[in-house]
C-alpha atoms as a PDB file:
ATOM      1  CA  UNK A   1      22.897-125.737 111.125  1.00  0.00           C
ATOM      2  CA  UNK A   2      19.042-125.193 110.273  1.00  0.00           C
ATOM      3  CA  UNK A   3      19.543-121.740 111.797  1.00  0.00           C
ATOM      4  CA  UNK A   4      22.551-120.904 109.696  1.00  0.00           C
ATOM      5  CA  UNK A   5      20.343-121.200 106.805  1.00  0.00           C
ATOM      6  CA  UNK A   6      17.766-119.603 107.799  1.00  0.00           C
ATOM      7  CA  UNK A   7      19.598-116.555 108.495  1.00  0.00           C
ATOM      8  CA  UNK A   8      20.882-116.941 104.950  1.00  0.00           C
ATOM      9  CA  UNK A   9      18.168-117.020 103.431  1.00  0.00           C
ATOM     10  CA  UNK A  10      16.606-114.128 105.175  1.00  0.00           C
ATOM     11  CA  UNK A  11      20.047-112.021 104.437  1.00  0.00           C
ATOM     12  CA  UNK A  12      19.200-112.808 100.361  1.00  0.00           C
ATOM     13  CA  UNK A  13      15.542-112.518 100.353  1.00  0.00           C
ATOM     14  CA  UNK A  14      16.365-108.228 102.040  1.00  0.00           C
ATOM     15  CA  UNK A  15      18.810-108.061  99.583  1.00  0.00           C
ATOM     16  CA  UNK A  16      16.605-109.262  96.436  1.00  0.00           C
ATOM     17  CA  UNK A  17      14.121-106.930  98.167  1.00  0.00           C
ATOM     18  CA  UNK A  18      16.465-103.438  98.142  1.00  0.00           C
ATOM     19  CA  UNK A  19      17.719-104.168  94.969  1.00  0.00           C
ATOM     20  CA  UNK A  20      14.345-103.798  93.696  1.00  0.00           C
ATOM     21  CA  UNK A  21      13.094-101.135  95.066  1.00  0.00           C
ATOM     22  CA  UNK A  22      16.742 -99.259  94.269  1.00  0.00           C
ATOM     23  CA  UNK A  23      15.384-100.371  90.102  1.00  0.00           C
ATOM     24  CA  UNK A  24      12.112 -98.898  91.082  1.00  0.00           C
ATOM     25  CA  UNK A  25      13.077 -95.520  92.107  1.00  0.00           C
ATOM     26  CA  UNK A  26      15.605 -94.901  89.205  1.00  0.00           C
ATOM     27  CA  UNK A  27      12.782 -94.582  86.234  1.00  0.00           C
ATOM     28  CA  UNK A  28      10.379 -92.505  88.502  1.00  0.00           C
ATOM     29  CA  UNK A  29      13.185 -90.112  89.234  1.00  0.00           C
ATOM     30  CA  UNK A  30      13.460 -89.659  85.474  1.00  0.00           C
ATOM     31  CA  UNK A  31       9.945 -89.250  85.000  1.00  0.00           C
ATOM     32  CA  UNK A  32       9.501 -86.155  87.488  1.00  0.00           C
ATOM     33  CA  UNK A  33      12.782 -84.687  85.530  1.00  0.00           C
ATOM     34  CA  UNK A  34      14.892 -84.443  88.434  1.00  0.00           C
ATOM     35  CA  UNK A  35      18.334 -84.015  87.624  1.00  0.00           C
ATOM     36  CA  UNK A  36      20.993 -86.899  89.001  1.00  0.00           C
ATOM     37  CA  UNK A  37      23.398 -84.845  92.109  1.00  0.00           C
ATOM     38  CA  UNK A  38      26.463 -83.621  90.299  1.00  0.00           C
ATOM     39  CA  UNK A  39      29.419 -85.070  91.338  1.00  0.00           C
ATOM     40  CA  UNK A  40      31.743 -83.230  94.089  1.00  0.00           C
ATOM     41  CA  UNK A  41      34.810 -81.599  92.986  1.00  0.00           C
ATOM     42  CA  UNK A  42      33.704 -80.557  89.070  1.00  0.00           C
ATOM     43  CA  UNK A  43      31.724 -77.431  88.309  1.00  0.00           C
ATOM     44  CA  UNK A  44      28.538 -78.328  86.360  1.00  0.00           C
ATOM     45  CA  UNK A  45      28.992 -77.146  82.776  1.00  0.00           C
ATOM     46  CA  UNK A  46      26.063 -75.993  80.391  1.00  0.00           C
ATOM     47  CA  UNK A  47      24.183 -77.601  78.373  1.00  0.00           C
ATOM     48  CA  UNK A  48      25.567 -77.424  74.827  1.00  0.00           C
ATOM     49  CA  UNK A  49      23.045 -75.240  72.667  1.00  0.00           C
ATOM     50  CA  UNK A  50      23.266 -76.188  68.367  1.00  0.00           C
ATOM     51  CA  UNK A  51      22.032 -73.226  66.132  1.00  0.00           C
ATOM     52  CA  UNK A  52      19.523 -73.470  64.134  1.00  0.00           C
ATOM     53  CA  UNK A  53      19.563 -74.501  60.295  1.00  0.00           C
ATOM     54  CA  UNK A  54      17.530 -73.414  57.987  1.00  0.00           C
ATOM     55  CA  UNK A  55      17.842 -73.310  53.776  1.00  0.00           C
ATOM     56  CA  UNK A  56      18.081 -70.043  51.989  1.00  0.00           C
ATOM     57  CA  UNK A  57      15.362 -70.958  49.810  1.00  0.00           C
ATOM     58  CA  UNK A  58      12.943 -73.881  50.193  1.00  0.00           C
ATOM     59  CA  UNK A  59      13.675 -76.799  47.657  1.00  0.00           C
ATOM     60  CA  UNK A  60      10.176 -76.706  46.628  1.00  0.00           C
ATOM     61  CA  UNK A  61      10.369 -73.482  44.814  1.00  0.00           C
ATOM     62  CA  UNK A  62      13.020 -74.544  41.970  1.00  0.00           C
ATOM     63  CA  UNK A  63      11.000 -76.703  40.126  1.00  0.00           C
ATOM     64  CA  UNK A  64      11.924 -78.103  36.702  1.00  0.00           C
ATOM     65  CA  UNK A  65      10.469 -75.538  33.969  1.00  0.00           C
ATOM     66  CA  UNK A  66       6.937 -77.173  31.877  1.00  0.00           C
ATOM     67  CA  UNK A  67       6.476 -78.062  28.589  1.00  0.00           C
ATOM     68  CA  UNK A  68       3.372 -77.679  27.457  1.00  0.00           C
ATOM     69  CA  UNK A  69       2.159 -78.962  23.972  1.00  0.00           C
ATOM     70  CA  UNK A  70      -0.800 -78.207  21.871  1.00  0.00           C
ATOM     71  CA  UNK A  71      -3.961 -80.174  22.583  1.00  0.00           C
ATOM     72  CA  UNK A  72      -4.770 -83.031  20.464  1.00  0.00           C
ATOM     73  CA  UNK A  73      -1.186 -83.609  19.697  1.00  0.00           C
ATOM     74  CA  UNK A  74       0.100 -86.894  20.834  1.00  0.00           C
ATOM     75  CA  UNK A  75       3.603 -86.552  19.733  1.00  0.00           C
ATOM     76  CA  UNK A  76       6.886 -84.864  21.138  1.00  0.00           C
ATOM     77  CA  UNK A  77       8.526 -82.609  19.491  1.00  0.00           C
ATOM     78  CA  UNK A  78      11.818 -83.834  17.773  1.00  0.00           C
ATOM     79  CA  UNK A  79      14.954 -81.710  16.755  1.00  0.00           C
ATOM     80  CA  UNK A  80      16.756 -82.642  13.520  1.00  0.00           C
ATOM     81  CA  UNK A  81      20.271 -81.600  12.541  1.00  0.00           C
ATOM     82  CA  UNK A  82      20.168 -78.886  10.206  1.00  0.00           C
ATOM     83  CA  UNK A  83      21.344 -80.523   6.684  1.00  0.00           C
ATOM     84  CA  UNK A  84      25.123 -79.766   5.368  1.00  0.00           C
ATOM     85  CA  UNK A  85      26.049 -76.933   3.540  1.00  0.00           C
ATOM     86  CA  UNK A  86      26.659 -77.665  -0.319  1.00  0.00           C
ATOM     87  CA  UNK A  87      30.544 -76.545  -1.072  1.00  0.00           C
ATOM     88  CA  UNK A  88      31.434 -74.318  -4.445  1.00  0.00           C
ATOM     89  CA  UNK A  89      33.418 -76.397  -6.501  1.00  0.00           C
ATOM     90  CA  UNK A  90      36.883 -75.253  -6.381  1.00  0.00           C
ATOM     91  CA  UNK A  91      38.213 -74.839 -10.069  1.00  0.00           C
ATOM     92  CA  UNK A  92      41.929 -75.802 -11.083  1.00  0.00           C
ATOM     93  CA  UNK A  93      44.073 -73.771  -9.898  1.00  0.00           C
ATOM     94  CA  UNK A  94      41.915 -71.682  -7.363  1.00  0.00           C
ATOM     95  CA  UNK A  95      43.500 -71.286  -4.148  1.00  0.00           C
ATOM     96  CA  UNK A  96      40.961 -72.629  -1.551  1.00  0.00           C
ATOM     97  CA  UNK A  97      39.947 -69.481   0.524  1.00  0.00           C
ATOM     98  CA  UNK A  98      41.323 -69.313   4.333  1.00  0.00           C
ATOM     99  CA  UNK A  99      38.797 -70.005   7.216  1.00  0.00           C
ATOM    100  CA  UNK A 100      37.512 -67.047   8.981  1.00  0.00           C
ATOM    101  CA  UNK A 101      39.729 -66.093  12.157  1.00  0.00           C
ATOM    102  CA  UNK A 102      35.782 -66.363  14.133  1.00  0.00           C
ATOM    103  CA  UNK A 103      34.948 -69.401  12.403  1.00  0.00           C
ATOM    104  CA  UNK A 104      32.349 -68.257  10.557  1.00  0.00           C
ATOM    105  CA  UNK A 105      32.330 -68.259   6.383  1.00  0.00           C
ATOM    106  CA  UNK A 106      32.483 -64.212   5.120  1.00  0.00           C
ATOM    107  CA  UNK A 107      29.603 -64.531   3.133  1.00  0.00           C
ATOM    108  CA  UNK A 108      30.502 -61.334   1.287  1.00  0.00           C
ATOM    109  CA  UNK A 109      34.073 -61.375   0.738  1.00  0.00           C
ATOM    110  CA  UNK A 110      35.595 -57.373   0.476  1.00  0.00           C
ATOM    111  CA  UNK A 111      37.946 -57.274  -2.453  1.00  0.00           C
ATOM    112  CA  UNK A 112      41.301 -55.413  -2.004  1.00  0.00           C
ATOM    113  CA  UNK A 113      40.902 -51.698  -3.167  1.00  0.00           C
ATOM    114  CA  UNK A 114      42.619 -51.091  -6.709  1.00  0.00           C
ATOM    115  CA  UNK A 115      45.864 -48.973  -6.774  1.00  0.00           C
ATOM    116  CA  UNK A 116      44.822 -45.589  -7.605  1.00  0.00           C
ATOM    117  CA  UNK A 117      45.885 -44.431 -10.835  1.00  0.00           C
ATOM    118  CA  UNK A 118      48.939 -41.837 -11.061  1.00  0.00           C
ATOM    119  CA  UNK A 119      48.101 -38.693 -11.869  1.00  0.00           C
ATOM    120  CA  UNK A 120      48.837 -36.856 -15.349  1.00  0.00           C
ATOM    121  CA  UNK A 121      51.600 -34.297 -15.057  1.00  0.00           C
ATOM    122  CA  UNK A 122      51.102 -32.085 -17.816  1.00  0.00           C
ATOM    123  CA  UNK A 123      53.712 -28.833 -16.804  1.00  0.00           C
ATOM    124  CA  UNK A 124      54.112 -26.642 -19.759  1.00  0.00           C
ATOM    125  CA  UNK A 125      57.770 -25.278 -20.975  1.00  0.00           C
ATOM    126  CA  UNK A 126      60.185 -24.190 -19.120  1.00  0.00           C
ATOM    127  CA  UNK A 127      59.995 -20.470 -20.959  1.00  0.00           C
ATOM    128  CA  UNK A 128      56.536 -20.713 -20.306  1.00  0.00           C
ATOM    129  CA  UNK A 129      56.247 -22.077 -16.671  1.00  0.00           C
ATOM    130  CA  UNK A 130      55.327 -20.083 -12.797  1.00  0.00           C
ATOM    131  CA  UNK A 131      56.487 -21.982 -10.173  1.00  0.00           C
ATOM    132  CA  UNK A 132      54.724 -21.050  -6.711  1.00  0.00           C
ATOM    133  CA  UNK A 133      56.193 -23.014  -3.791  1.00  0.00           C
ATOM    134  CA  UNK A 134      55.964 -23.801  -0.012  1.00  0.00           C
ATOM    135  CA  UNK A 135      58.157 -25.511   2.291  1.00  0.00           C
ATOM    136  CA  UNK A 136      57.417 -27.694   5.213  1.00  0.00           C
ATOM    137  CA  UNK A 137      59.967 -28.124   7.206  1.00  0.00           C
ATOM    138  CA  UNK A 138      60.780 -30.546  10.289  1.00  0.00           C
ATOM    139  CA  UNK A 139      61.509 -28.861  13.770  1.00  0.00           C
ATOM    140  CA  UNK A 140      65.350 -28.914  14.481  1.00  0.00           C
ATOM    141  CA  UNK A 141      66.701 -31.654  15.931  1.00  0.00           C
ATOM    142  CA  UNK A 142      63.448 -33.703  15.017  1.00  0.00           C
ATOM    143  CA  UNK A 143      62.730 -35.450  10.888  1.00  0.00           C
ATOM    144  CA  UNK A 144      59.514 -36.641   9.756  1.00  0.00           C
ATOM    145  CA  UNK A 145      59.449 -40.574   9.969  1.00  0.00           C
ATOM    146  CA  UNK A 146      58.678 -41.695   6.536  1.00  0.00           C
ATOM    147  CA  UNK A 147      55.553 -43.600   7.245  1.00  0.00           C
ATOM    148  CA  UNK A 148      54.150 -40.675   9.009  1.00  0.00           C
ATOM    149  CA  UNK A 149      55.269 -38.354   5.898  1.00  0.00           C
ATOM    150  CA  UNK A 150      53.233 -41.225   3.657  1.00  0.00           C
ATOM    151  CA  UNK A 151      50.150 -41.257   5.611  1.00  0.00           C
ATOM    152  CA  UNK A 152      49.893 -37.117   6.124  1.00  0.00           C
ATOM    153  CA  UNK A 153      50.207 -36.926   2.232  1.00  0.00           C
ATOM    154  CA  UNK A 154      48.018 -40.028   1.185  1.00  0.00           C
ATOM    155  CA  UNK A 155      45.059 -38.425   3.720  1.00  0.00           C
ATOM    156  CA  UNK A 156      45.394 -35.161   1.408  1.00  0.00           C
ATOM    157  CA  UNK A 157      44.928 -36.526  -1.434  1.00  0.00           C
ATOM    158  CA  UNK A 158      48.888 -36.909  -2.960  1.00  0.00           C
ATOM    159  CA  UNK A 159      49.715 -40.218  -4.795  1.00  0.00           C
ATOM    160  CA  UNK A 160      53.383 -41.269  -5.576  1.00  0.00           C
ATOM    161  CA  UNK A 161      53.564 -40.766  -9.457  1.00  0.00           C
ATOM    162  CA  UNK A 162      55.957 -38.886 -12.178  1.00  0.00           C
ATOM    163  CA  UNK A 163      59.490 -38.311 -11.242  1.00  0.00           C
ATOM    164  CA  UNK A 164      59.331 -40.170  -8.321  1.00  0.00           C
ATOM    165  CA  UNK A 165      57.173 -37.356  -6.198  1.00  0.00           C
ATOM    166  CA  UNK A 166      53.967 -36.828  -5.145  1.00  0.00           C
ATOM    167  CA  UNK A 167      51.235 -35.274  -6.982  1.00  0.00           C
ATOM    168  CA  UNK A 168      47.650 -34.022  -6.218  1.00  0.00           C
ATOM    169  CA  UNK A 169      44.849 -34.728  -8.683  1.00  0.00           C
ATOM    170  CA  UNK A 170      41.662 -33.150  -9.043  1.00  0.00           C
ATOM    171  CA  UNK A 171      38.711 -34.592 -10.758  1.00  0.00           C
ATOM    172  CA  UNK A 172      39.821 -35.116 -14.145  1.00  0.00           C
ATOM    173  CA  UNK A 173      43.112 -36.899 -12.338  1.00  0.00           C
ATOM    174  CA  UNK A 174      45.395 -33.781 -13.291  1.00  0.00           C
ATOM    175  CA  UNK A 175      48.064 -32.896 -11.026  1.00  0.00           C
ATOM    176  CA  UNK A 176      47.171 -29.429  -9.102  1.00  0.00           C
ATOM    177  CA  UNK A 177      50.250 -29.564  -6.336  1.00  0.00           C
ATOM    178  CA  UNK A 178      53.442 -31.722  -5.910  1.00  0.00           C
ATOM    179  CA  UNK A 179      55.696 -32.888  -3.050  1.00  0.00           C
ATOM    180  CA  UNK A 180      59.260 -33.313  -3.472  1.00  0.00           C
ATOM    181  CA  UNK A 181      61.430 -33.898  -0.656  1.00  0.00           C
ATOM    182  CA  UNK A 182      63.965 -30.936   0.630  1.00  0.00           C
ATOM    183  CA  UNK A 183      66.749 -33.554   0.537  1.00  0.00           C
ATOM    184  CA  UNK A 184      68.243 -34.011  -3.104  1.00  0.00           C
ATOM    185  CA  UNK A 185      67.340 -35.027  -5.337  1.00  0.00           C
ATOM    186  CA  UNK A 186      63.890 -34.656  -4.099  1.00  0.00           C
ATOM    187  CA  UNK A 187      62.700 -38.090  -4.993  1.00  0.00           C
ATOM    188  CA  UNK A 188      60.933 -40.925  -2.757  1.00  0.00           C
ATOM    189  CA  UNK A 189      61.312 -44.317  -3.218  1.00  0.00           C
ATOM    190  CA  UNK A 190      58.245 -46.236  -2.068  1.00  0.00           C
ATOM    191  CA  UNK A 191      59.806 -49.203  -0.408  1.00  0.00           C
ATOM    192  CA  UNK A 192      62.086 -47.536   1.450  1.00  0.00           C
ATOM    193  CA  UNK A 193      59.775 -44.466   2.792  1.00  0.00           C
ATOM    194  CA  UNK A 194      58.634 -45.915   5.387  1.00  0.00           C
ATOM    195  CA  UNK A 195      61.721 -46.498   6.885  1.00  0.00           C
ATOM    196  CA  UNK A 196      63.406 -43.719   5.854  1.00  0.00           C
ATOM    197  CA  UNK A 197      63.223 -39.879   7.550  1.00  0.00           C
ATOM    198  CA  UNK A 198      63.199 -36.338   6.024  1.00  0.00           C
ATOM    199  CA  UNK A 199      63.866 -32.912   7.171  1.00  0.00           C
ATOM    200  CA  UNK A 200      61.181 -31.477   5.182  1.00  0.00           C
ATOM    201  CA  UNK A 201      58.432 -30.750   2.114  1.00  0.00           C
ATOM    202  CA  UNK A 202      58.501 -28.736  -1.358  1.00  0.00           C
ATOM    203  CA  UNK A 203      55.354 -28.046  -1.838  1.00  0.00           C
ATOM    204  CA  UNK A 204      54.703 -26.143  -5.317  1.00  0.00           C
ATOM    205  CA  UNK A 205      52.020 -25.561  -8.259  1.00  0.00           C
ATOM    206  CA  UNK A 206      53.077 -25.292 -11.881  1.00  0.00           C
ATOM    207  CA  UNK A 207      51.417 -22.833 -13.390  1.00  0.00           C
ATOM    208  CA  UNK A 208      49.579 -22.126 -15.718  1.00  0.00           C
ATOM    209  CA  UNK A 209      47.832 -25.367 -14.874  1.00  0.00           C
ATOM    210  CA  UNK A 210      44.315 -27.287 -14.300  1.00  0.00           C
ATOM    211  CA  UNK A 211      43.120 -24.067 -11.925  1.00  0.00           C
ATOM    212  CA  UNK A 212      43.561 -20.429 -12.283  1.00  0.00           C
ATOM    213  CA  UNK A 213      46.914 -19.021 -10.610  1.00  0.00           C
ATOM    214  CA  UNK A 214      44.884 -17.678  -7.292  1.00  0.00           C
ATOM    215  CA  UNK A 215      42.909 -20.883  -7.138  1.00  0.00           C
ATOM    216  CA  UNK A 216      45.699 -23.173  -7.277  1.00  0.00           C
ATOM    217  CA  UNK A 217      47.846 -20.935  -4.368  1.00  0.00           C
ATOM    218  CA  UNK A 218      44.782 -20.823  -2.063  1.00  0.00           C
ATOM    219  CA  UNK A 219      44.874 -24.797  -2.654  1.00  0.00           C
ATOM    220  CA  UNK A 220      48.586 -24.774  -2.105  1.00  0.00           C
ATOM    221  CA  UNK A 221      48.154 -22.603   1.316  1.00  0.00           C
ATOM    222  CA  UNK A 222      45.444 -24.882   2.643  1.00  0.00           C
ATOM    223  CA  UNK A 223      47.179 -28.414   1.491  1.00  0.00           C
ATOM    224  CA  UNK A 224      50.182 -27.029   3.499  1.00  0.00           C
ATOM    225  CA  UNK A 225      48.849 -25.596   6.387  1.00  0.00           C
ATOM    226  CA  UNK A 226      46.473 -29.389   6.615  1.00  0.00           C
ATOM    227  CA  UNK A 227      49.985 -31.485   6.225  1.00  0.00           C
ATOM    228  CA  UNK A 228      51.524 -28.940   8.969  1.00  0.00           C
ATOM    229  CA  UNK A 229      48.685 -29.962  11.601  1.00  0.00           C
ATOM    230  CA  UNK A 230      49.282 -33.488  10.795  1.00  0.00           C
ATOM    231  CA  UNK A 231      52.943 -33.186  11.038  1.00  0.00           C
ATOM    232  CA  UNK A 232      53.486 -30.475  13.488  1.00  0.00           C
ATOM    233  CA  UNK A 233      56.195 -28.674  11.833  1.00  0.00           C
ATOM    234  CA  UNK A 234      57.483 -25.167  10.541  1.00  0.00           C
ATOM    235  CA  UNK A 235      55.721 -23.671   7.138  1.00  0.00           C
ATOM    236  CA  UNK A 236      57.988 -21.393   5.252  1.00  0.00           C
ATOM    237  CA  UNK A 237      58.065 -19.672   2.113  1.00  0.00           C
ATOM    238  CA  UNK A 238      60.190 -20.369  -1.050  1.00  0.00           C
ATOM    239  CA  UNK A 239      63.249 -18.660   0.724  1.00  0.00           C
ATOM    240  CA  UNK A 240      62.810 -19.902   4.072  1.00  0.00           C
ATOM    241  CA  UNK A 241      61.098 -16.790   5.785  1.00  0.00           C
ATOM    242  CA  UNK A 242      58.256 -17.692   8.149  1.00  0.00           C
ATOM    243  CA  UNK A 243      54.500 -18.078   6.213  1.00  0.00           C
ATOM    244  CA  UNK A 244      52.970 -15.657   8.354  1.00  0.00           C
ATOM    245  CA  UNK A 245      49.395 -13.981   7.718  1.00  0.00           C
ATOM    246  CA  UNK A 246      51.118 -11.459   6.416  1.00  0.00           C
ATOM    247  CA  UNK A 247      53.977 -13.360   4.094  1.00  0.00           C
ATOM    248  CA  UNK A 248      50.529 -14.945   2.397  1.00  0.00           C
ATOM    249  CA  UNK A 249      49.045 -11.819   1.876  1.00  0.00           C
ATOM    250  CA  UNK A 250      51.889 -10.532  -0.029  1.00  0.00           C
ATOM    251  CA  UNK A 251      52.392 -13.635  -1.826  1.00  0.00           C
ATOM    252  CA  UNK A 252      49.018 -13.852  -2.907  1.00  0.00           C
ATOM    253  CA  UNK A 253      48.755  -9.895  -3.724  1.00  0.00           C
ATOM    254  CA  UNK A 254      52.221 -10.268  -6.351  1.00  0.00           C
ATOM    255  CA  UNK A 255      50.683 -13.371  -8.065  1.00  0.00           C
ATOM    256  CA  UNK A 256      47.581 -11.392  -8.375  1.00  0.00           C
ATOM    257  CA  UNK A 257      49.416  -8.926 -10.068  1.00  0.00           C
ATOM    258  CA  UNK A 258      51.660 -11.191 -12.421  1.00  0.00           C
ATOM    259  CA  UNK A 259      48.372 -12.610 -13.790  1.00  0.00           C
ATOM    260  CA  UNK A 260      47.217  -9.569 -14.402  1.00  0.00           C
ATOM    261  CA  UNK A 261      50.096  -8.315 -16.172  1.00  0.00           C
END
């Protein structure tokens, strides 16, 4: 029985004795960086590599911007609100004036243009009256679209006036030319224009008027030709015949000679 236990006892101290030497080895292994024997049967895989990180632009550099104040002054500087605008009075029965579509007040408000004045039609008799005419006419199958007809003879100086046609003043505001309309009886009505279409222009001078008889038919010839660029149509003469180079020279040569007579 002693024996048994002696053999025991022997058995545990070897064992005590491998197990720490086994606990001893393990660390130095690590030490001398020797790898631990890949297991059989799996391939070894790599080790797994990270990228490197690095910032686009070092915090340091964005640094809050510096105030500095002027030495000797102990105090910060402090914003105040601006103080409120004083208001016109608004007198009975004003209309209060719209905000500006920005927001901001029009400090110099731009009155409305006053209506011109008509011009004065002074024609003499009919005994004692030369007409000279033009015609302006609209390319077949096309009409001139009132508002376009408007705008051509407001940017030539015609205003709606006397018998319901245009006129064109010079400076003293006396009628030089007129515009009727081909279609009878000739007359526009200016709320309907605009809406309205035409096939074509009278243009005439009455003479003897404000200018001499070749003055005014040199004005007549350029005011048409002007309204023709605008409103790309045909010029004619009084009977319908094409105003060619040569149609105005012979227009202008018999009117020369009718004044002279």
């Amino acid at each position: 029985m002693s024996q048994l236990r002696w053999w025991l006892l022997i058995l545990g101290v070897a064992f005590f004795a491998g197990l720490t030497l086994w606990e001893l080895r393990r660390p130095r292994q690590a030490r001398n960086g020797e790898a631990p024997p890949p297991e059989r049967g799996r391939p070894r895989e790599p080790p797994l590599q990270l990228p490197e990180m690095h910032a686009v632009e070092p915090l340091a550099s964005r640094g809050l911007p510096t105030v500095e104040l002027p030495e000797g002054s102990g105090e910060f500087p402090v914003l105040e609100p601006a103080p409120p605008r004083e208001e016109a009075p608004v007198s009975r029965g004003a209309e209060p004036q719209a905000p500006h579509p920005s927001g901001a007040r029009e400090l110099f408000p731009v009155p409305e243009p006053p209506a011109a004045a008509p011009p004065v039609v002074e024609w003499p008799p009919d005994e004692g009256r030369r007409i000279v005419a033009l015609r302006l006419v609209a390319m077949q199958p096309d009409r001139f679209a009132g508002r376009s007809l408007r705008q051509a003879l407001a940017a030539e100086g015609f205003v709606l006036g006397r018998f319901d046609i245009f006129h064109k003043p010079d400076e003293t505001q006396r009628a030089i030319l007129s515009a009727a309309s081909l279609t009878r009886p000739g007359t526009f009505d200016a709320e309907t224009m605009d809406s309205q279409h035409f096939g074509g222009l009278s243009l005439f001078a009455v003479l003897p008027g404000p200018r001499s008889p070749p003055e005014a038919f040199e004005e007549l010839v350029t005011t048409a030709r002007n309204l023709n660029d605008r409103l790309c149509g045909v010029l004619q003469d009084e009977g319908g015949t094409p105003l060619t180079p040569a149609r105005i020279a012979t227009l202008r040569e018999r009117l020369s000679g009718e004044a002279l007579s």
